[in-house]
N, C-alpha and C. Protein backbone atom coordinates (compact mmCIF):
# COMPACT_ATOMS: atom_id res chain seq x y z
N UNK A 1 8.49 -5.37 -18.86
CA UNK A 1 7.76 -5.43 -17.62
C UNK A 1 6.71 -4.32 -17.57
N UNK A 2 7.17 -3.57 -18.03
CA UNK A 2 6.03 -2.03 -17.76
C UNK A 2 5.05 -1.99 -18.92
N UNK A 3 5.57 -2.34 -19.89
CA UNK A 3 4.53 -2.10 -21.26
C UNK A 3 3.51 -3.65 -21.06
N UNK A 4 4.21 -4.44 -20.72
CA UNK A 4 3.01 -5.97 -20.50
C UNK A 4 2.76 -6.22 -19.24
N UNK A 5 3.31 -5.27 -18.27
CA UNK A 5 2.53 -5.43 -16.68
C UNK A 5 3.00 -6.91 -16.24
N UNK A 6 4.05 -7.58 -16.94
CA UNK A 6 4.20 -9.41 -16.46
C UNK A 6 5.27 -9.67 -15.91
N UNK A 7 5.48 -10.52 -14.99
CA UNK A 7 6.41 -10.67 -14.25
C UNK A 7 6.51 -12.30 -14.71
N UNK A 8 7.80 -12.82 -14.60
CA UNK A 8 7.81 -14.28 -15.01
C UNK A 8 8.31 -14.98 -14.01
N UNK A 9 7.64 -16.09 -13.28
CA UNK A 9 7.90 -16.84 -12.08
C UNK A 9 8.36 -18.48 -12.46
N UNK A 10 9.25 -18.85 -11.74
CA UNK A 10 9.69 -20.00 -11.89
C UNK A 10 8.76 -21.25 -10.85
N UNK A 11 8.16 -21.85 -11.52
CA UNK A 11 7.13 -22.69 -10.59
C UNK A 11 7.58 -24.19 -10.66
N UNK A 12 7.03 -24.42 -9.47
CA UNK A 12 6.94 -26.31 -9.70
C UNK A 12 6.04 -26.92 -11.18
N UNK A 13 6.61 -28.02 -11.58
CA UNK A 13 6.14 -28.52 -12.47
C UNK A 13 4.44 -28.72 -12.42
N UNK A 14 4.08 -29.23 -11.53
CA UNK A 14 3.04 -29.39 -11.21
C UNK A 14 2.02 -28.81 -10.94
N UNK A 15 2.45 -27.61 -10.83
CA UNK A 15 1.48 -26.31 -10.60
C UNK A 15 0.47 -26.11 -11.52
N UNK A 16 -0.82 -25.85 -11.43
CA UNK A 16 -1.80 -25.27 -12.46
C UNK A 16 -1.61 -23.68 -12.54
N UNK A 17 -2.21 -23.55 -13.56
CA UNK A 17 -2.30 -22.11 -13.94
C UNK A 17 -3.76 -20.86 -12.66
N UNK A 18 -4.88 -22.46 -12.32
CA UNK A 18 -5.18 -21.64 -11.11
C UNK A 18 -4.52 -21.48 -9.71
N UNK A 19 -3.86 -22.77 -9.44
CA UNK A 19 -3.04 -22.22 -8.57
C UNK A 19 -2.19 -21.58 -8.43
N UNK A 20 -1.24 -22.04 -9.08
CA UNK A 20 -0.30 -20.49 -9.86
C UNK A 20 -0.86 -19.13 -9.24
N UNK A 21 -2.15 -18.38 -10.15
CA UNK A 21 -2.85 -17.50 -9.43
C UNK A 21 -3.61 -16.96 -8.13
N UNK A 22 -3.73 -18.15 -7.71
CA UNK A 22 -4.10 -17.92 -5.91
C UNK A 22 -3.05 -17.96 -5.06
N UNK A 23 -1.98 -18.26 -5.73
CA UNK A 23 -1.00 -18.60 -4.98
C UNK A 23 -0.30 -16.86 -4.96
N UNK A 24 -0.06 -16.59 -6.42
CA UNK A 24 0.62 -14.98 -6.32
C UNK A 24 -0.62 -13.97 -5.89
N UNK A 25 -1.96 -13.85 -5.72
CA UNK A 25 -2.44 -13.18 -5.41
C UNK A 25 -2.73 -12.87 -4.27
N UNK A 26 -2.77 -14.38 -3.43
CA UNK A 26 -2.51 -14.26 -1.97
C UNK A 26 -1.33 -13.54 -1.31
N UNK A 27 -0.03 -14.18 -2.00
CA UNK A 27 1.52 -13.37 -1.65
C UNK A 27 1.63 -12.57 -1.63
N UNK A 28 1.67 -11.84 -3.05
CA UNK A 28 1.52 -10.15 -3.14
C UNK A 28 0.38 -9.12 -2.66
N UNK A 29 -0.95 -10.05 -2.44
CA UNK A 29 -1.92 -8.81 -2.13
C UNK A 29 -2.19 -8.19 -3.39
N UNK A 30 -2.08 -9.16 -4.52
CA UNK A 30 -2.72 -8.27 -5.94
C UNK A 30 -3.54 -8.93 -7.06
N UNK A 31 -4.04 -8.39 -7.77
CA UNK A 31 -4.78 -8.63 -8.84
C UNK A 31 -4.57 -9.17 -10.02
N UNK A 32 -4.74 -10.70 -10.33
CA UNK A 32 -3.85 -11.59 -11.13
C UNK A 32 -4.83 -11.14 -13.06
N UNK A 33 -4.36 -11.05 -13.79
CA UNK A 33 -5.31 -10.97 -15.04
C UNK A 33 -5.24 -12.03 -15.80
N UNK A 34 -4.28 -12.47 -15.89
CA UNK A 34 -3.32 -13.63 -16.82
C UNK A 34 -2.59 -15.00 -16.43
N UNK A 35 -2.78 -15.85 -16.58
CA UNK A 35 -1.12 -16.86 -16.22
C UNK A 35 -1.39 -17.36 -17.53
N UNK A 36 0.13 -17.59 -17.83
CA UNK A 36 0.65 -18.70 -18.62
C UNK A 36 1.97 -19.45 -18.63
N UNK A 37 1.73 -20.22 -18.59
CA UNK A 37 3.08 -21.52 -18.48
C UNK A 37 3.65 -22.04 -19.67
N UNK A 38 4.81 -21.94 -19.29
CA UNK A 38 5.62 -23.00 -20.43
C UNK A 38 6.52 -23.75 -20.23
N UNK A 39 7.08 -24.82 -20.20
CA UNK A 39 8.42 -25.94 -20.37
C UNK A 39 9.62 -25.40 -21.11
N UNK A 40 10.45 -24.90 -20.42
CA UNK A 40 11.39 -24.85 -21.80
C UNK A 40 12.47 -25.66 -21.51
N UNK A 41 13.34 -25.58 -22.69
CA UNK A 41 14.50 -26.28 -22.68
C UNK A 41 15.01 -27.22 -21.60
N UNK A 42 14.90 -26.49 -21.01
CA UNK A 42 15.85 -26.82 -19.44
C UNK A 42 15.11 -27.61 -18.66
N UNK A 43 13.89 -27.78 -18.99
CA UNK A 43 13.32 -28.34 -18.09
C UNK A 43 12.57 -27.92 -16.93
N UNK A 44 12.56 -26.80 -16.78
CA UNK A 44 12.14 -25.75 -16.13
C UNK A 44 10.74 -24.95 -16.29
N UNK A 45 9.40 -24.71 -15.86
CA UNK A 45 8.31 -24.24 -15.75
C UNK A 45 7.80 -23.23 -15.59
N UNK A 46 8.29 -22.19 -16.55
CA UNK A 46 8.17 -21.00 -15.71
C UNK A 46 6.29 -20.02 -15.85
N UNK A 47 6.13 -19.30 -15.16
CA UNK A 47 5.21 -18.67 -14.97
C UNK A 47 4.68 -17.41 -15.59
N UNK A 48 4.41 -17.23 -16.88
CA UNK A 48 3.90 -15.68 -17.17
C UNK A 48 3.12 -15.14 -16.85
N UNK A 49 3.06 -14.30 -15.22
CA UNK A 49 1.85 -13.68 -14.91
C UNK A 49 1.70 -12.37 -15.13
N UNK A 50 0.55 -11.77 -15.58
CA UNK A 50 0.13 -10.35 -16.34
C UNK A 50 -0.58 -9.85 -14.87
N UNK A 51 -0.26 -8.82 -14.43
CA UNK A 51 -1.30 -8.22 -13.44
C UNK A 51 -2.19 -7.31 -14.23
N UNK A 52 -3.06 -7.10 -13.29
CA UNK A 52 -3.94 -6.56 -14.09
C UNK A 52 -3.80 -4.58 -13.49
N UNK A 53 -5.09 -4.23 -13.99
CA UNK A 53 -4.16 -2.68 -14.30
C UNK A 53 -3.83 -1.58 -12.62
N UNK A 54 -5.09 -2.46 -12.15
CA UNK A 54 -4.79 -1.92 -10.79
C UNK A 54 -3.55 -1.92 -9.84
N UNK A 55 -2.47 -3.13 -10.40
CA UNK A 55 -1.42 -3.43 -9.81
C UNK A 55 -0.46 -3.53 -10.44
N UNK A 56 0.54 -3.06 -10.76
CA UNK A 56 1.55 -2.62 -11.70
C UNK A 56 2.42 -3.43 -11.55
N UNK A 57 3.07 -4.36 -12.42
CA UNK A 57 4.01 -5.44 -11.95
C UNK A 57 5.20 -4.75 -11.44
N UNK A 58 5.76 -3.54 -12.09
CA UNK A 58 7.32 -3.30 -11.23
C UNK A 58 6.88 -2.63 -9.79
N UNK A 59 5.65 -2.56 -9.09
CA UNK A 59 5.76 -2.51 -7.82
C UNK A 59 5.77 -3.72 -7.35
N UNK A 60 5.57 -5.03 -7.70
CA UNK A 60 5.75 -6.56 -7.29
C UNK A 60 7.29 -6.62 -7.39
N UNK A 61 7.95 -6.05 -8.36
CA UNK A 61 9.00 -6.18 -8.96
C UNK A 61 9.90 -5.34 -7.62
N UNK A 62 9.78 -4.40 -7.57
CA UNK A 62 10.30 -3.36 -6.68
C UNK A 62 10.25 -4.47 -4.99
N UNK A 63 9.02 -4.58 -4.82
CA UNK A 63 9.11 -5.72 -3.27
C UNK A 63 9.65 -6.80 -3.66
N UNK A 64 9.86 -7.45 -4.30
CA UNK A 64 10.90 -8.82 -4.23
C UNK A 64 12.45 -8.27 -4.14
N UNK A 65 12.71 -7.13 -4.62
CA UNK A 65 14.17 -6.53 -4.49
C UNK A 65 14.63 -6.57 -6.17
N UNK A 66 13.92 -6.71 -6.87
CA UNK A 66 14.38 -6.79 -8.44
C UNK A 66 15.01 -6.19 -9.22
N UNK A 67 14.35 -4.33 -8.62
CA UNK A 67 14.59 -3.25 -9.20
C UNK A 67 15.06 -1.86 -7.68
């Protein structure tokens, strides 16, 4: 989390990678650099978002209750 700034979100299938990003940048109030998506196994969609340097993912991490 700290060395790649990324937090990984579990999304609807359907989601784009820009919405994806307007969607967490609106929520958190932060600065998106990255998304990427993948399918895995399970069937499941999850979200690799990279913030960018101004916004440190374990303070996203810290407000959801993570850490």
């Amino acid at each position: 989390m700290e060395s790649q700034n990324t937090l990984i979100f579990e999304v609807d299938k359907k989601s784009t990678k820009e919405a994806i990003k307007h969607a967490i940048e609106q929520f958190f109030n932060a600065k998106v650099a990255q998304v990427r998506t993948r399918i895995g196994p399970d069937a499941k969609k999850r979200a690799y978002v990279r913030f960018s340097n101004e916004t440190p993912a374990i303070d996203i991490a810290t407000r959801l209750g993570l850490i």
